[in-house]
C-alpha atoms as a PDB file:
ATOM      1  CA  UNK A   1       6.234  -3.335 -13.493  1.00  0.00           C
ATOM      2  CA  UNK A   2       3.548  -5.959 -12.535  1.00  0.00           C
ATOM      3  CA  UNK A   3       3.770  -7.254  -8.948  1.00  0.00           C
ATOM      4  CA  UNK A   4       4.852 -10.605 -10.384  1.00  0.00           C
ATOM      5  CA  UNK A   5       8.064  -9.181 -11.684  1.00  0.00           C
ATOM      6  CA  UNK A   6       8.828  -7.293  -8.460  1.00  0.00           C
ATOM      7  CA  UNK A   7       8.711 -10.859  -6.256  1.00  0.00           C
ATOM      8  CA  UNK A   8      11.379 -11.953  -8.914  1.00  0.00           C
ATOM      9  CA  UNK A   9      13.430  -9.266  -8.724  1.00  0.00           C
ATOM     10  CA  UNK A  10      13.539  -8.927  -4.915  1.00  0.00           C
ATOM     11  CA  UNK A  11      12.641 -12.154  -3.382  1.00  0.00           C
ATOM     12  CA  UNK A  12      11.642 -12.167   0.417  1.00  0.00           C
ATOM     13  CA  UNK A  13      12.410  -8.346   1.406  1.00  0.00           C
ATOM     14  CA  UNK A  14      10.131  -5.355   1.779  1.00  0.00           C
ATOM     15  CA  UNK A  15      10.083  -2.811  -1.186  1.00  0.00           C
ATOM     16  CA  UNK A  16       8.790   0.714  -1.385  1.00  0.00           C
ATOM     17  CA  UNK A  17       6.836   0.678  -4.193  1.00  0.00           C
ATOM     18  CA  UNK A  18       5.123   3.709  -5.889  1.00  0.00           C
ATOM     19  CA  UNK A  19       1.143   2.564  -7.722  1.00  0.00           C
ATOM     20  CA  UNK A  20       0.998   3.537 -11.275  1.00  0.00           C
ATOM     21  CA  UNK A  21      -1.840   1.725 -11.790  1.00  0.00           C
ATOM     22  CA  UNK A  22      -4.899   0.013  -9.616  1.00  0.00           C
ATOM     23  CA  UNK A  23      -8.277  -0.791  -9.565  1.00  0.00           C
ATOM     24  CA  UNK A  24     -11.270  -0.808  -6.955  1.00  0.00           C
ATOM     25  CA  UNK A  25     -13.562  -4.090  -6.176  1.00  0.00           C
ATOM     26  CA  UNK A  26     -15.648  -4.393  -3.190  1.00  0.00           C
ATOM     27  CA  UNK A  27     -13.782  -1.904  -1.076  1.00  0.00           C
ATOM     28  CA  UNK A  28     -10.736  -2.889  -2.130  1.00  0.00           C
ATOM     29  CA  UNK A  29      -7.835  -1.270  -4.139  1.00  0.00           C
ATOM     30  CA  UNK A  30      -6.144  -3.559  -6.190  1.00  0.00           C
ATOM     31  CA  UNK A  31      -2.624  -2.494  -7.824  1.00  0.00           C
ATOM     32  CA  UNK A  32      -2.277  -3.606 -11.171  1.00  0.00           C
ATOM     33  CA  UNK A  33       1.573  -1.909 -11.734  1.00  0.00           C
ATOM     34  CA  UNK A  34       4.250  -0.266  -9.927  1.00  0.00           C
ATOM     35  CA  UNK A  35       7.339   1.069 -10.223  1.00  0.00           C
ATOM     36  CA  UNK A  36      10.293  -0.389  -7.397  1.00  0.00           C
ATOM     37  CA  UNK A  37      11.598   3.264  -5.800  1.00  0.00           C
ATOM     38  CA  UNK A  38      13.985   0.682  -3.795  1.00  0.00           C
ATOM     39  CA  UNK A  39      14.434  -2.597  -1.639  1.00  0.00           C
ATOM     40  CA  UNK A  40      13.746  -1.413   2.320  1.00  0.00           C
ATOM     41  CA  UNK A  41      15.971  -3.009   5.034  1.00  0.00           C
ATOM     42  CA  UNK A  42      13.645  -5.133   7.400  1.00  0.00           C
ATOM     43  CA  UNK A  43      14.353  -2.921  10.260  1.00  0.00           C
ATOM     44  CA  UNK A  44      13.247  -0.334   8.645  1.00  0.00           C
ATOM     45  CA  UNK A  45      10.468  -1.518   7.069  1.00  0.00           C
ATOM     46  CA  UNK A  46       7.818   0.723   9.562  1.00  0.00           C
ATOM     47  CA  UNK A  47       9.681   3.839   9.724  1.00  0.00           C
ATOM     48  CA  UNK A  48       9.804   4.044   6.044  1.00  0.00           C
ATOM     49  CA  UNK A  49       6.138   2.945   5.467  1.00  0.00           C
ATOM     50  CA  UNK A  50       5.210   6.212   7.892  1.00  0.00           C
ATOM     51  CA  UNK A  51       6.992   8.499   6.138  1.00  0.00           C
ATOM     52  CA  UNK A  52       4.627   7.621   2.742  1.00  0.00           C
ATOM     53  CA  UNK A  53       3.074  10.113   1.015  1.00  0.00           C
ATOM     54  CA  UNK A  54       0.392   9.565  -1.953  1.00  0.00           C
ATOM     55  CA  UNK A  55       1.341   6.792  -3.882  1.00  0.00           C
ATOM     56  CA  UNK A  56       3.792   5.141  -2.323  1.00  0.00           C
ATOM     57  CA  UNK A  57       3.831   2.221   0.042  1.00  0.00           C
ATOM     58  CA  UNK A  58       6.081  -0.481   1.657  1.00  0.00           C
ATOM     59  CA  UNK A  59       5.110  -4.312   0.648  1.00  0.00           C
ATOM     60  CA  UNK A  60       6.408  -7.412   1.321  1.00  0.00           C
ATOM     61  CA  UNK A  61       7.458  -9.111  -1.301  1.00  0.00           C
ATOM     62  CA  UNK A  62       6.008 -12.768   0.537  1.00  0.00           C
ATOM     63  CA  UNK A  63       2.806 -11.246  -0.850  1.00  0.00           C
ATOM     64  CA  UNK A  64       0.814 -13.178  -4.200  1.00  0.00           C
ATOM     65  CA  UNK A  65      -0.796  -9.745  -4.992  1.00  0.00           C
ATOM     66  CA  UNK A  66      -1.212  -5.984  -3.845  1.00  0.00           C
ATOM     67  CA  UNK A  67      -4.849  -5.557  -2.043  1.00  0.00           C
ATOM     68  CA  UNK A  68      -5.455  -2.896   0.012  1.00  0.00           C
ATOM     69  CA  UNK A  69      -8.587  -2.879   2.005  1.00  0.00           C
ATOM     70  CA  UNK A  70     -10.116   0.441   1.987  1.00  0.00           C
ATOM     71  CA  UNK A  71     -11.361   2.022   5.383  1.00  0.00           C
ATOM     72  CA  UNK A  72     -14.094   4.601   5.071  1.00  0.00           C
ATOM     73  CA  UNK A  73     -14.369   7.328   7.758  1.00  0.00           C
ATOM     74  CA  UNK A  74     -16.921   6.542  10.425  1.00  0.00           C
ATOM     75  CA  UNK A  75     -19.749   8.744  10.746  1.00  0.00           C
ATOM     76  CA  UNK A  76     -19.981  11.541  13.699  1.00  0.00           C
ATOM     77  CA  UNK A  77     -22.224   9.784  16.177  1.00  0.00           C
ATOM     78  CA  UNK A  78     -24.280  12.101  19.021  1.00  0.00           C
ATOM     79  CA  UNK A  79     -26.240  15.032  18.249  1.00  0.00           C
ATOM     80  CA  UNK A  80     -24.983  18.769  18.057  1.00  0.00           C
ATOM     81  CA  UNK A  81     -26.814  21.198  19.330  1.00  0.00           C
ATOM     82  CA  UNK A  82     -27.093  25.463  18.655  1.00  0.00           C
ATOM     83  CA  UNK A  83     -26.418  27.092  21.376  1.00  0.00           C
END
């Protein structure tokens, strides 16, 4: 279902949403379909979004489009040394 569709269908409310298909520009994923697992009460909105595994997310529907900036794991800093 393209993001579009999902606004439509549940207008103003947070959604967990599972990516079925995306794309990467400039760092950043954007999802192209999904499929609605179901509409997520606003109080429970965090809660369900840290309980996410793999492919599934919770998004506002207020949202024109699914981005997701991508955050690449900072380098060790310091030096190690053999002891």
């Amino acid at each position: 279902m393209k993001w579009s569709e999902v606004c439509q269908s549940f207008p103003n409310q947070f959604v967990l949403v599972e990516e079925l298909a995306s794309h990467i520009e400039n760092d950043k994923v954007y999802v192209d379909d999904v499929a609605v697992v179901r509409a997520v009460p606003d109080d429970e909105a965090t809660k369900t979004l840290m309980q996410c595994k793999d492919k599934r997310f919770v998004y506002h529907t207020n949202s024109d489009s699914i981005v997701i900036e991508l955050r690449r794991r900072p380098g060790l800093r310091g030096r190690f040394s053999a002891h």
